[in-house]
Protein backbone atom coordinates (compact mmCIF):
# COMPACT_ATOMS: atom_id res chain seq x y z
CA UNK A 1 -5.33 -35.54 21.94
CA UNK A 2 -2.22 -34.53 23.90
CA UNK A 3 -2.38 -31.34 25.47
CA UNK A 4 1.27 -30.75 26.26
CA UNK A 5 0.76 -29.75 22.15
CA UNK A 6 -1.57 -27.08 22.89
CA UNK A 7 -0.30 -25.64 26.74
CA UNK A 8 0.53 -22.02 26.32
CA UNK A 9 4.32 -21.70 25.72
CA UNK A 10 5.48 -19.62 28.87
CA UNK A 11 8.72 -18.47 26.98
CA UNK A 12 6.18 -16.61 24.13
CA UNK A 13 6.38 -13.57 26.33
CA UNK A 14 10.19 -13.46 27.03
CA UNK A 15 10.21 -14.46 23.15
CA UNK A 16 8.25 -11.35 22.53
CA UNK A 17 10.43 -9.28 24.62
CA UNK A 18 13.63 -10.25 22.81
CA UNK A 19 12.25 -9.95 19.35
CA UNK A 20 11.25 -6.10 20.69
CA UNK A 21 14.97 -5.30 21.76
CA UNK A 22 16.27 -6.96 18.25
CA UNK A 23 13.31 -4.19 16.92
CA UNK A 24 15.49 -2.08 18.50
CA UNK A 25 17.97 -2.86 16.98
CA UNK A 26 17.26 -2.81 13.70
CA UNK A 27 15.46 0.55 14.43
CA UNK A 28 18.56 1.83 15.48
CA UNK A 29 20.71 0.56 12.84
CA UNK A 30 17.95 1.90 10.22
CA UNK A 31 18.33 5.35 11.76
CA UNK A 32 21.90 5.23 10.72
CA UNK A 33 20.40 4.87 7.06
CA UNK A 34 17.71 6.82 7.34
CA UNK A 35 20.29 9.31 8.21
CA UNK A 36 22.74 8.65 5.31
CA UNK A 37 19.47 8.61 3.31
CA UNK A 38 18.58 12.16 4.72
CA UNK A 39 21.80 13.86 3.98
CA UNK A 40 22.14 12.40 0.37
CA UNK A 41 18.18 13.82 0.15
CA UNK A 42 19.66 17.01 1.53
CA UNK A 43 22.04 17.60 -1.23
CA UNK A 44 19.35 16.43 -3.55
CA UNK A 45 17.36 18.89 -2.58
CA UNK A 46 19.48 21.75 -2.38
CA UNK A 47 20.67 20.87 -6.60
CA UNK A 48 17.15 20.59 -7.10
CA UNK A 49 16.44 24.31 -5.69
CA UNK A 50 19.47 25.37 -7.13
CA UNK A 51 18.25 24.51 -10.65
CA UNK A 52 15.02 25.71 -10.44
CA UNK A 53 16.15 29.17 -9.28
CA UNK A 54 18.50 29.51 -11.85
CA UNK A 55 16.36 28.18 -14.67
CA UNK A 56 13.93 30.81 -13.50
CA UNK A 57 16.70 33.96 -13.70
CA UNK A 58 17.88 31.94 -16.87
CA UNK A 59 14.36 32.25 -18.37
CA UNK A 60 13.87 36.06 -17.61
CA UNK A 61 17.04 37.30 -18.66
CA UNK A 62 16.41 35.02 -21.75
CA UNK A 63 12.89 37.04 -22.16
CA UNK A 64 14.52 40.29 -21.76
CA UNK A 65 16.66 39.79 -24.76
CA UNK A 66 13.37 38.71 -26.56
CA UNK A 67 12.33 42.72 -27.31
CA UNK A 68 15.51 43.74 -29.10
CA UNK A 69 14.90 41.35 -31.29
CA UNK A 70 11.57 41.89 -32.24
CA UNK A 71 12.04 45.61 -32.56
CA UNK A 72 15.06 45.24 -34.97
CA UNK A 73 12.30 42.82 -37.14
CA UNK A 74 9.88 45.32 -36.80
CA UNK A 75 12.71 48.09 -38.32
CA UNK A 76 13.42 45.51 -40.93
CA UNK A 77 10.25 45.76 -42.52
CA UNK A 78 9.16 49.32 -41.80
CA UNK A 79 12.62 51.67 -42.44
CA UNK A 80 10.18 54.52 -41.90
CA UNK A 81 8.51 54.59 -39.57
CA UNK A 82 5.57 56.90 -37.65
CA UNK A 83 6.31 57.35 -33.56
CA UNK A 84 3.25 56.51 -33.31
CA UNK A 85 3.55 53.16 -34.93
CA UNK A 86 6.67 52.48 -33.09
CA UNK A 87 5.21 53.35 -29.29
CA UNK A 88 3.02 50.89 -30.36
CA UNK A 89 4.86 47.90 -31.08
CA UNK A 90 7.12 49.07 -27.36
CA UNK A 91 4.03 49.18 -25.51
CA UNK A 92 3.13 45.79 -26.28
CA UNK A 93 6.44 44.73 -25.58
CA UNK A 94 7.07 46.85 -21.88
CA UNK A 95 3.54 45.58 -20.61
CA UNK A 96 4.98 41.42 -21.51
CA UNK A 97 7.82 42.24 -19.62
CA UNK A 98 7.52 44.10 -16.25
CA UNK A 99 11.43 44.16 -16.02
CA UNK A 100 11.95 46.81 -18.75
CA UNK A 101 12.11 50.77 -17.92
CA UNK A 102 12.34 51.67 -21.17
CA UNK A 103 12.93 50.77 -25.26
CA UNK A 104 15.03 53.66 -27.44
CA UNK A 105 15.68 53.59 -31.15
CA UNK A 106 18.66 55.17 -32.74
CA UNK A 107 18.31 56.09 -36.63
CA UNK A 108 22.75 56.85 -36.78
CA UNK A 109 21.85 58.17 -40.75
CA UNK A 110 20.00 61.02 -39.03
CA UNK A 111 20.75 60.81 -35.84
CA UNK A 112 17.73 60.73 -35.02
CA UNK A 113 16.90 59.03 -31.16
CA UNK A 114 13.44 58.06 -30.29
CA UNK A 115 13.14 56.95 -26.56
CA UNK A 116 9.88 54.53 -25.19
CA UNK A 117 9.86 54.70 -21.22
CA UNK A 118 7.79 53.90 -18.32
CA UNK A 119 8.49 56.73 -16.75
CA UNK A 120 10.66 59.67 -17.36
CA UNK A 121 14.40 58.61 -17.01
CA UNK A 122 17.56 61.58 -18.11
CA UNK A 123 17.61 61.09 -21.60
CA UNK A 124 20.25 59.84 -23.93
CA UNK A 125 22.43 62.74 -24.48
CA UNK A 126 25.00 61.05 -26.30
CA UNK A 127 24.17 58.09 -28.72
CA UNK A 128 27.93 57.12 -28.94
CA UNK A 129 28.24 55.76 -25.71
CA UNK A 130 25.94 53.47 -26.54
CA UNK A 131 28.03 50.44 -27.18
CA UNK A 132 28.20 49.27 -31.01
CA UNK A 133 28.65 45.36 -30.58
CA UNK A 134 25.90 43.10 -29.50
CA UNK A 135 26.90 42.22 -26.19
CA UNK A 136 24.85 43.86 -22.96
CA UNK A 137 26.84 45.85 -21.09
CA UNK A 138 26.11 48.74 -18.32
CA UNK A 139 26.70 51.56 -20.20
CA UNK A 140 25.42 54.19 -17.42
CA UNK A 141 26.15 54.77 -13.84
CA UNK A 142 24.70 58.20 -12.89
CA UNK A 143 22.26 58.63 -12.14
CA UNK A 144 20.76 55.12 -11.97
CA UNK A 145 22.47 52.48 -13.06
CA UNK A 146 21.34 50.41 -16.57
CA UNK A 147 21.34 47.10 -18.31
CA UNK A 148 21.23 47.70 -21.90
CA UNK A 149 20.52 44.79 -24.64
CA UNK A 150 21.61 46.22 -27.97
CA UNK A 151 21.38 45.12 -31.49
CA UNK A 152 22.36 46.98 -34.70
CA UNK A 153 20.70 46.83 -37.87
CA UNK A 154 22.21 48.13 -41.45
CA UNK A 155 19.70 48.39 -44.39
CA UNK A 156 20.57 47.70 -48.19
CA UNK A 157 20.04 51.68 -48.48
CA UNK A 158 22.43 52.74 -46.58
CA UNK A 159 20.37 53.24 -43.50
CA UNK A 160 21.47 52.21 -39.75
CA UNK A 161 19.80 51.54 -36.78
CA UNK A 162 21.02 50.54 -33.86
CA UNK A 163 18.01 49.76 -30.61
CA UNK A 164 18.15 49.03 -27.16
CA UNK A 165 16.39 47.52 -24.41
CA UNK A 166 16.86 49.22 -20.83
CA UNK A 167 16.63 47.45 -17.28
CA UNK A 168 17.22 49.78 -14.63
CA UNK A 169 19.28 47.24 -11.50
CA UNK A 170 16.27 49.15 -9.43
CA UNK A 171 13.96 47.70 -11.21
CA UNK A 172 15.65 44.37 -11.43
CA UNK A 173 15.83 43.92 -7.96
CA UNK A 174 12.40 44.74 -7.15
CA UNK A 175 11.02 42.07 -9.96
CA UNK A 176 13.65 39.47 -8.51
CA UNK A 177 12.69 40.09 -4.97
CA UNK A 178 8.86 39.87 -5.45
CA UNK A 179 9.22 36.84 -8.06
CA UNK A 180 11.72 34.81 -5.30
CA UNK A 181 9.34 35.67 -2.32
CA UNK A 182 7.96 32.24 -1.88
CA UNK A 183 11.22 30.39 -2.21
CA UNK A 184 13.84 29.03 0.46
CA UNK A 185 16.67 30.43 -1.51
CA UNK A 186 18.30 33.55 -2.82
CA UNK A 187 20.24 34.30 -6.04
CA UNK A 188 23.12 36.84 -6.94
CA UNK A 189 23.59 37.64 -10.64
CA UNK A 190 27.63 38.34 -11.56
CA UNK A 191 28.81 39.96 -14.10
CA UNK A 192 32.26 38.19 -15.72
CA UNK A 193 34.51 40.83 -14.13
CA UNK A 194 32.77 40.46 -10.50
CA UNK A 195 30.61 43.43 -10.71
CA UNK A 196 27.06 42.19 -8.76
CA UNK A 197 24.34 42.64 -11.35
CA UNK A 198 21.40 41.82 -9.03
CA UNK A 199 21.24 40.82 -5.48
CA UNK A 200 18.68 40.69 -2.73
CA UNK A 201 20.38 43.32 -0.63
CA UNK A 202 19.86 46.75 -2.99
CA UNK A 203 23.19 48.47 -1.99
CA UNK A 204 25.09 45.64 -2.95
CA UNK A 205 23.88 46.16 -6.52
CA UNK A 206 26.48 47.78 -8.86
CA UNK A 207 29.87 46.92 -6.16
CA UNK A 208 32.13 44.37 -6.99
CA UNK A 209 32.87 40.89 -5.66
CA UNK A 210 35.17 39.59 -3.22
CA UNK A 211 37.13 36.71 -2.05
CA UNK A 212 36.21 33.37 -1.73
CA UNK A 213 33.45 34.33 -4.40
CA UNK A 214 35.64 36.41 -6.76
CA UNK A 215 37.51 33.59 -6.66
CA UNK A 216 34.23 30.91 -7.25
CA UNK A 217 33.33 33.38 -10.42
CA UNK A 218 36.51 33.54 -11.93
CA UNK A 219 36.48 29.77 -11.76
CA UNK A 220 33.26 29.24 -13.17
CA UNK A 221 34.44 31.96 -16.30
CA UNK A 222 37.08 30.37 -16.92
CA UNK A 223 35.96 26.45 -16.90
CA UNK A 224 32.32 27.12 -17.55
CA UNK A 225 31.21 24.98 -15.09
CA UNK A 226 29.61 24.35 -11.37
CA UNK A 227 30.75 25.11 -8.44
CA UNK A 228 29.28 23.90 -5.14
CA UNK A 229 30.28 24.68 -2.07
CA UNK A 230 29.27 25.56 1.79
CA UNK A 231 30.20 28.91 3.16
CA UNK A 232 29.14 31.32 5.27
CA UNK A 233 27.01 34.01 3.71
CA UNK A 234 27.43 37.66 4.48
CA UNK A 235 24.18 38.79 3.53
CA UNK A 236 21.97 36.41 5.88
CA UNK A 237 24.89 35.47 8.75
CA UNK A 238 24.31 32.13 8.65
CA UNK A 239 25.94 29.28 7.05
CA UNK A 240 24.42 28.36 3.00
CA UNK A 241 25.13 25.28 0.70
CA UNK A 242 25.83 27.53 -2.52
CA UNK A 243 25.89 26.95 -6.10
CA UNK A 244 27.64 29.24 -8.97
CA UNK A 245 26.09 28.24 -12.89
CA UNK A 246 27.20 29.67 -15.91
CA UNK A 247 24.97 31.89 -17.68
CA UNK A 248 25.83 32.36 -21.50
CA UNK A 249 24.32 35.87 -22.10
CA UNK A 250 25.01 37.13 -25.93
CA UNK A 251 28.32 35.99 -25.64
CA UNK A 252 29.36 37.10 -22.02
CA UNK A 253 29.74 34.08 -19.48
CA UNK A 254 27.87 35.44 -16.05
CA UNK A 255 27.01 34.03 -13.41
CA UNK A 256 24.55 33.10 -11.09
CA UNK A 257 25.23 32.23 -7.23
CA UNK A 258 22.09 30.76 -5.73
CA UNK A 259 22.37 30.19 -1.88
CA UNK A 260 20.14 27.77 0.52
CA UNK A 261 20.31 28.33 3.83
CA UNK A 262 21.38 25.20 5.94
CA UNK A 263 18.76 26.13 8.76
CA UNK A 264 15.94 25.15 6.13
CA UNK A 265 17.29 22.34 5.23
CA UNK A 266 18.37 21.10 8.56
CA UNK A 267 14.31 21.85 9.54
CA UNK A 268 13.12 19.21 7.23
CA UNK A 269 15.52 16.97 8.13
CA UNK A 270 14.66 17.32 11.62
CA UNK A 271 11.29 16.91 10.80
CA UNK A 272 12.09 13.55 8.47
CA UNK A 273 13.55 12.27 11.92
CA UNK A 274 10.92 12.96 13.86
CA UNK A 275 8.72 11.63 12.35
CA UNK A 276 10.75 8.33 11.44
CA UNK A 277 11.12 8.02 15.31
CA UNK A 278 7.56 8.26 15.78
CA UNK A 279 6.63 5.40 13.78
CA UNK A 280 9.12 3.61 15.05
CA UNK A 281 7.81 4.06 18.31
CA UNK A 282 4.28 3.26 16.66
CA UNK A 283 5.54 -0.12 15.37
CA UNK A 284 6.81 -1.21 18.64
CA UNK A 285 3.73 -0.30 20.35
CA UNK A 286 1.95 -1.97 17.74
CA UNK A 287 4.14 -5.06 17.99
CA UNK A 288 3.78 -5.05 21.33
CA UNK A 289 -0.22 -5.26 21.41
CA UNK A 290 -0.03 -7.79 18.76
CA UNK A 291 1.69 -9.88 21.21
CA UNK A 292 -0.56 -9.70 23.74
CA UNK A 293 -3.83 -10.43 21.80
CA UNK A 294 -1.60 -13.34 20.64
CA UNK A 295 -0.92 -14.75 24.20
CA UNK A 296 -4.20 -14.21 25.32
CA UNK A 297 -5.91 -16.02 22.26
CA UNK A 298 -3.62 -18.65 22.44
CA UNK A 299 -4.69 -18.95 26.37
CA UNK A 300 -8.21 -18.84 25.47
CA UNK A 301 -7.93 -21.48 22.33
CA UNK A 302 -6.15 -23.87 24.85
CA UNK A 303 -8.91 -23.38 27.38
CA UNK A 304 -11.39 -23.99 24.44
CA UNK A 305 -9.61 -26.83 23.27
CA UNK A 306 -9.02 -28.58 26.59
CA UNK A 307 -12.77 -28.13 27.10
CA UNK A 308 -13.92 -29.51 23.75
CA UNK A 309 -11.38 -32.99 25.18
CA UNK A 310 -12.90 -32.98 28.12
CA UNK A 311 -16.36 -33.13 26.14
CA UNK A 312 -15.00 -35.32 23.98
CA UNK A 313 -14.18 -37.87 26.30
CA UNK A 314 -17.49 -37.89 27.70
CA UNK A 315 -19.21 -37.94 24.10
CA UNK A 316 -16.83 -41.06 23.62
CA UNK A 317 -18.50 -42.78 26.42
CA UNK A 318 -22.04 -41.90 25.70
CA UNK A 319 -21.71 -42.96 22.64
CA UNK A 320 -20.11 -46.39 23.37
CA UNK A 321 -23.29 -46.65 25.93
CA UNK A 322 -25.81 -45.08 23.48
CA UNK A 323 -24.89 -47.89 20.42
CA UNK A 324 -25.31 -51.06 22.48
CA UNK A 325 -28.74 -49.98 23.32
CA UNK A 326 -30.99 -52.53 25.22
CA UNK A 327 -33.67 -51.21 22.94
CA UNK A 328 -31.17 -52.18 19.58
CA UNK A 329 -30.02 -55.40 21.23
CA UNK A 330 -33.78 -56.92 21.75
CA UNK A 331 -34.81 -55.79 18.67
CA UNK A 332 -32.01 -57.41 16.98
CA UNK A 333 -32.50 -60.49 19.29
CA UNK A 334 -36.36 -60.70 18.59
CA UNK A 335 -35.59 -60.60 14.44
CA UNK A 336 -33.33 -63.60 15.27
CA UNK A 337 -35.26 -65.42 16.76
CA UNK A 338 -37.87 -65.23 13.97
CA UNK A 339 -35.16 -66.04 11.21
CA UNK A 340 -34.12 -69.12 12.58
CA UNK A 341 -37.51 -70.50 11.79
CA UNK A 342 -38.04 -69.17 9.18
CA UNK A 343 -34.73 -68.93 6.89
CA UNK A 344 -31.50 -70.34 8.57
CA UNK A 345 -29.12 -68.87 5.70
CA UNK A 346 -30.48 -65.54 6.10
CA UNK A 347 -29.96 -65.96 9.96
CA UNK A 348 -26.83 -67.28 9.60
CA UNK A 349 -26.16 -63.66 7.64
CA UNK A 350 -28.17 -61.70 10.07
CA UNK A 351 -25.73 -63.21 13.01
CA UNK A 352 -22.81 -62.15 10.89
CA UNK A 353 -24.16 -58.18 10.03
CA UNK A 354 -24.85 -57.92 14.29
CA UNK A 355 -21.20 -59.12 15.19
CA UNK A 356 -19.99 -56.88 12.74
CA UNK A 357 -22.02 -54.18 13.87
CA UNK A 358 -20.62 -54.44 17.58
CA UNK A 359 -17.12 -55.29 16.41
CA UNK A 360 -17.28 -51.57 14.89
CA UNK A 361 -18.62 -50.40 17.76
CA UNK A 362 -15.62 -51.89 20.27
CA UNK A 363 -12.78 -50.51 17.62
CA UNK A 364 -14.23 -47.28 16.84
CA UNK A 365 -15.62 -46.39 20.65
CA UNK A 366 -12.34 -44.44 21.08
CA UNK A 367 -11.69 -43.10 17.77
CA UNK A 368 -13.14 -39.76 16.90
CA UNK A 369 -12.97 -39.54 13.60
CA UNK A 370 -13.29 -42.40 10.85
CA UNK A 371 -13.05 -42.84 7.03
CA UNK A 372 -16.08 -42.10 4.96
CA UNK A 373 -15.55 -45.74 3.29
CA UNK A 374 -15.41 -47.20 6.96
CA UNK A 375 -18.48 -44.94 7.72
CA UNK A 376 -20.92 -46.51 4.95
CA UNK A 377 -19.82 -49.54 5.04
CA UNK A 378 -20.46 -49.51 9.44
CA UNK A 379 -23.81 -48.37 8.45
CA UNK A 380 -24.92 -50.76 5.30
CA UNK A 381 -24.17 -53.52 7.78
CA UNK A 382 -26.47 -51.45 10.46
CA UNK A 383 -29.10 -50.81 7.65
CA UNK A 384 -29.50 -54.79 7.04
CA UNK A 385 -30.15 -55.67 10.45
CA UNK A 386 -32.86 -52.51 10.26
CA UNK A 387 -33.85 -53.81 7.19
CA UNK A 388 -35.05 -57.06 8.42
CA UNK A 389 -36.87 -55.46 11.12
CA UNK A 390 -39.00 -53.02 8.40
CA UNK A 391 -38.63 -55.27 5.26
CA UNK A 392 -40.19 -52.71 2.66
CA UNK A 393 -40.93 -50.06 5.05
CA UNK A 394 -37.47 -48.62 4.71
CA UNK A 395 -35.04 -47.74 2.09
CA UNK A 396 -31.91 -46.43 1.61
CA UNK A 397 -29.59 -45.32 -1.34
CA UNK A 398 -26.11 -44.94 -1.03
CA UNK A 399 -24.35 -42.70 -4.23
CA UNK A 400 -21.22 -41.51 -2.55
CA UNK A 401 -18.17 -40.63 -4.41
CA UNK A 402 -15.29 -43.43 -4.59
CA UNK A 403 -12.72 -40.67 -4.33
CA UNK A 404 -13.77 -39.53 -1.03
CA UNK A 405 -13.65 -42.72 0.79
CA UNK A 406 -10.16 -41.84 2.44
CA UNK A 407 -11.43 -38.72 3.69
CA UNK A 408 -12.69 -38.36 7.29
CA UNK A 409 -15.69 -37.94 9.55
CA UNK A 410 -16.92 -37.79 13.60
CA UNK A 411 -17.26 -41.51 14.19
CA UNK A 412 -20.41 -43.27 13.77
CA UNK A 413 -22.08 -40.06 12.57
CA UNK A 414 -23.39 -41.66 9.36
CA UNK A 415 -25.22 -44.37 11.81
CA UNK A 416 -26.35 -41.58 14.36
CA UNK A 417 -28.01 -40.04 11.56
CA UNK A 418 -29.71 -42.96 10.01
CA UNK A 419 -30.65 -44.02 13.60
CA UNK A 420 -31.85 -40.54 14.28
CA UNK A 421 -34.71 -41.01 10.99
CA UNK A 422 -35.81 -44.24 12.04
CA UNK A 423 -36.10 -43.57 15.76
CA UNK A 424 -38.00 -39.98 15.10
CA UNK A 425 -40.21 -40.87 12.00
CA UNK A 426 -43.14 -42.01 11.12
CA UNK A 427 -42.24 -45.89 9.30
CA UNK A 428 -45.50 -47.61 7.66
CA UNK A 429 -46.05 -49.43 4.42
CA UNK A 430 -47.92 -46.71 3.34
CA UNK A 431 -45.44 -43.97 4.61
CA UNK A 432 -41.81 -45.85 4.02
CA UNK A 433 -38.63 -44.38 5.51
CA UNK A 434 -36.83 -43.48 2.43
CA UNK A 435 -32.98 -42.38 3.45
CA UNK A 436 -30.32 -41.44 0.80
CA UNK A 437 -26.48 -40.70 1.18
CA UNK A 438 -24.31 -39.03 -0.98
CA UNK A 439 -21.53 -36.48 -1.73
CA UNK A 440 -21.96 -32.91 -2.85
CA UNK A 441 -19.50 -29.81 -3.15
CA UNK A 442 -17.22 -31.08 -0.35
CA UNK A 443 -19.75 -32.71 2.51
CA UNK A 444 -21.51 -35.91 2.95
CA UNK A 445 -25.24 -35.37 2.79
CA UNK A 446 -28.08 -37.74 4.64
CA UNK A 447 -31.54 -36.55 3.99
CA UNK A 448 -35.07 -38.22 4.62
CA UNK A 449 -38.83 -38.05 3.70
CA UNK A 450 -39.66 -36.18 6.94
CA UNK A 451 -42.96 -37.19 8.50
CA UNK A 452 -41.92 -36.81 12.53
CA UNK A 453 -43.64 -38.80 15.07
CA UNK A 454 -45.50 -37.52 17.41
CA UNK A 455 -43.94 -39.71 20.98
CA UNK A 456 -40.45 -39.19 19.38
CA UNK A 457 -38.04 -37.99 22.34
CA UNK A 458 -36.62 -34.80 20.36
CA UNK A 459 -33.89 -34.66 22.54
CA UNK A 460 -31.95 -37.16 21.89
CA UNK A 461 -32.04 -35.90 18.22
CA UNK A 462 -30.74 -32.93 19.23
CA UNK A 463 -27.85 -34.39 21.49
CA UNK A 464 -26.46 -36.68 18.67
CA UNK A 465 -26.26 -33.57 16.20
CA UNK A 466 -24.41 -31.38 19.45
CA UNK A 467 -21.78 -34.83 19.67
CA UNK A 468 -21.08 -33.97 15.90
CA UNK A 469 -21.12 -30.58 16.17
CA UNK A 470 -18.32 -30.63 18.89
CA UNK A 471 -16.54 -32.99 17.25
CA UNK A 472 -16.54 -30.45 14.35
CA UNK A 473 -15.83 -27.37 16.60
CA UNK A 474 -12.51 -29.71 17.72
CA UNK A 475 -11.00 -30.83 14.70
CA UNK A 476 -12.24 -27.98 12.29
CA UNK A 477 -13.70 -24.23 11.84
CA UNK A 478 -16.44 -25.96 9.98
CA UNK A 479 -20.25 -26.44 11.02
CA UNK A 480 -22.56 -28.67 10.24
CA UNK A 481 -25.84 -28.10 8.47
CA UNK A 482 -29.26 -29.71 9.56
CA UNK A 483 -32.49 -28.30 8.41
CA UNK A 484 -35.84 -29.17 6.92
CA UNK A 485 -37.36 -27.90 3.93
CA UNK A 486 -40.45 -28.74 3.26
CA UNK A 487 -40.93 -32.84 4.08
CA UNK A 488 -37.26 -33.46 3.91
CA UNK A 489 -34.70 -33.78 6.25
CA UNK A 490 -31.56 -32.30 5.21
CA UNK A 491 -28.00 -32.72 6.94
CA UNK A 492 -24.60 -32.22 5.64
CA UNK A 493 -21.56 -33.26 6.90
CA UNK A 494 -18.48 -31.51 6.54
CA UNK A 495 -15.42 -33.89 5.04
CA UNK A 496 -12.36 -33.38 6.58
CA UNK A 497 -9.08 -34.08 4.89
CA UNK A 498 -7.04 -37.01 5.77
CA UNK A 499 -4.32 -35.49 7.31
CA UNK A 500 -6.24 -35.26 10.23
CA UNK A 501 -5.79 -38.35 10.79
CA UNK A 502 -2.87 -38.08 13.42
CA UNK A 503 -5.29 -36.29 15.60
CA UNK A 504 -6.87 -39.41 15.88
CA UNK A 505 -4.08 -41.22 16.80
CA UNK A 506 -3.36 -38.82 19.42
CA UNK A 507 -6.74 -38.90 21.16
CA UNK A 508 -6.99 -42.73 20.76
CA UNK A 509 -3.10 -42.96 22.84
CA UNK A 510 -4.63 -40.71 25.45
């Protein structure tokens, strides 16, 4: 294998480095976004407090109309009526609604005027103030100013009614203020003529509006629509995104100024950007640790891997020495010699198998891995020559799968193997060597009766298994398996696909 493949690439780190200022970059550019991004969630947010304050005065003036009503249903079906059955129809309705001071009844036929308060207010002195039409008005300044919801109700008899509910701007403002406690925002009620209904500072309650937001109310009257804007507000000194609604009360337009403060938002914000920059600080430190572990394993896999050549090499060479044993040669000699006595055609055939044996040997002593096919049919040759050594005493049974032929394993591993049982076994007629090969989930499997011999060198097993293994460790993350259970001998090879094939080709040029 060529190393110049696998030498750690000295520009990684300046790579690195460049990819970290493009990070830059990018981060930078992203800010810009981010930024946009934050300002278009910064209006987003401010509508969406906007809303939900409003919809929340919306709601209680809403409820506040809610009792008038009721009462003129209860006057519908009860024309006379006990005080006492009347206090307690207002009770119920002053304890649902903390906002009302106090619920009065006007019988015009009689004049009669029966007032329901929570606590004791200047009574109504004269019921024609009260206005006739069904529109809420402020119908009393001194001493504390009201907001009165009034309905009238005529009866087929003759009889007339007319009933109010009562919100003192005191009491208003105090529900308001402990109701919008929690929020970021403050809202100022308007009525259509400018006069400030509710608002968080008490003295401005009752006085009239002024410039730039006379101006926004009059607009909204008039169009019935938003208004947004930024200004500086007078109650808090400091600069507010504002928004006027329209609030459709019994026919009146008011409306409803609700005011964020830009310091709020702008916290948030600033905290959005802190927090992007510390990420983005996080991701280059991040990136930058990545790379490192990256250089450094790719410094340690070329160490490995220049190792594992190195010990290839030398595996290469032992094996080459290790196949044209003396031992294997004499042997092979000896049955020769004995043939040509005895049968001439099978000599002829045993001369044949032993050239083709060593032929193998010369091409493959340089190749690392080899094709399965080339593998079984290396060691069928290698079996025959064995075979007329034992005769009967050994057998061997090759059921490997056609379609794995092309794929690839350490050379001469197959033949270590079956060398392996016959050199460390125990081969009699009454004991044969029994050996079969075949294929099974992905690996080539050798396994033998296992019946070890005592003057076996055990080391050499082990030292053919640790040239496969490295060969393995090399070309592939995968191990090989060798174990006995029970009286077999089990060992699986690993195939490799044939793509690795160019590896081959590389070590072989080396």
């Amino acid at each position: 294998m060529k190393l110049h493949h696998l030498r750690p690439q000295r520009g990684v780190l300046a790579t690195g480095f460049i990819l970290l200022a493009l990070f830059g970059v990018v981060i930078f550019l992203v800010g810009r976004t981010i930024n946009r991004i934050a300002l278009k969630m910064n209006r987003t947010i401010v509508n969406e407090v906007c809303n939900n304050h409003y919809s929340a005065l919306q709601g209680e003036i809403g409820k506040s109309l809610r009792p008038t009503e009721i009462v003129i249903d209860f006057l519908s079906t009860h024309p006379v009526f006990s005080r006492e059955e009347a206090t307690l129809v207002t009770d119920v309705l002053r304890k649902s609604d903390p906002k009302i001071s106090r619920i009065w009844i006007q019988d015009l036929t009689s004049q009669r005027t029966e007032l329901f308060v929570k606590e004791t207010y200047t009574p109504l002195t004269d019921p024609q103030t009260i206005p006739a039409d069904t529109q809420p008005s402020l119908y009393r300044t001194q001493p504390v100013p009201y907001l009165s919801f009034v309905r009238t109700l005529r009866m087929p008899d003759g009889r007339c009614y007319r009933c109010g509910t009562d919100i003192t701007l005191g009491d208003l403002h105090a529900y308001l203020a402990t109701e919008s406690r929690a929020t970021k925002s403050y809202a100022v009620i308007y009525l259509s003529d400018g006069r400030i209904l509710s608002h968080p500072d008490s003295l401005s309650i009752g006085t009239m509006a002024s410039g730039e937001v006379l101006s926004s109310i009059r607009e909204v009257v008039e169009s019935r629509s938003i208004i947004r804007s930024t200004v500086r507000s007078e109650y808090l000194n400091i600069p507010v995104q504002r928004v006027y609604f329209p609030m459709e009360i019994e026919g009146e337009c008011w409306v409803v100024g609700v005011s964020v403060p830009e310091i709020s938002i702008g916290n948030e914000i600033e905290d959005f950007h802190r927090y992007t920059v510390m990420l983005s600080l996080l991701a280059v430190l991040l990136f930058s640790a990545l790379l490192t572990l990256y250089q450094r394993r790719w410094k340690k896999e070329y160490e490995l891997r220049r190792q594992a050549e190195k010990e290839s090499a030398q595996l290469h060479l032992q094996q080459v020495i290790e196949q044209i044993n003396p031992h294997f040669l004499f042997n092979s000699l000896t049955s020769l010699y004995a043939l040509i006595a005895d049968d001439t055609r099978l000599a002829r055939e045993f001369v044949l198998k032993l050239s083709g044996v060593y032929r193998y040997v010369l091409e493959k002593g340089k190749a690392t891995l080899s094709r399965v096919g080339d593998e079984v049919d290396f060691t069928l040759q290698y079996y025959f020559l064995q075979k007329i050594r034992f005769e009967n005493q050994i057998e061997m049974r090759i059921e490997t799968d056609k379609s794995s032929d092309d794929w690839l394993i350490p050379s001469m591993s197959l033949q270590t193997l079956v060398e392996n049982a016959i050199k460390h076994n125990k081969i009699t007629p009454d004991n044969p060597l029994r050996i079969r090969i075949y294929t099974q989930n992905g690996n080539l499997v050798i396994e033998n009766n296992y019946t070890p011999r005592r003057d076996s060198d055990h080391r050499s097993l082990g030292t053919g298994l640790d040239r496969i293994r490295t060969i393995y460790r090399f070309y592939s993350d995968q191990e090989i398996s060798a174990r006995t259970e029970g009286d077999v001998f089990r060992c699986m090879l690993p195939l490799l696909p044939p793509e690795k094939e160019h590896r081959k080709s590389d070590s072989s040029s080396d």
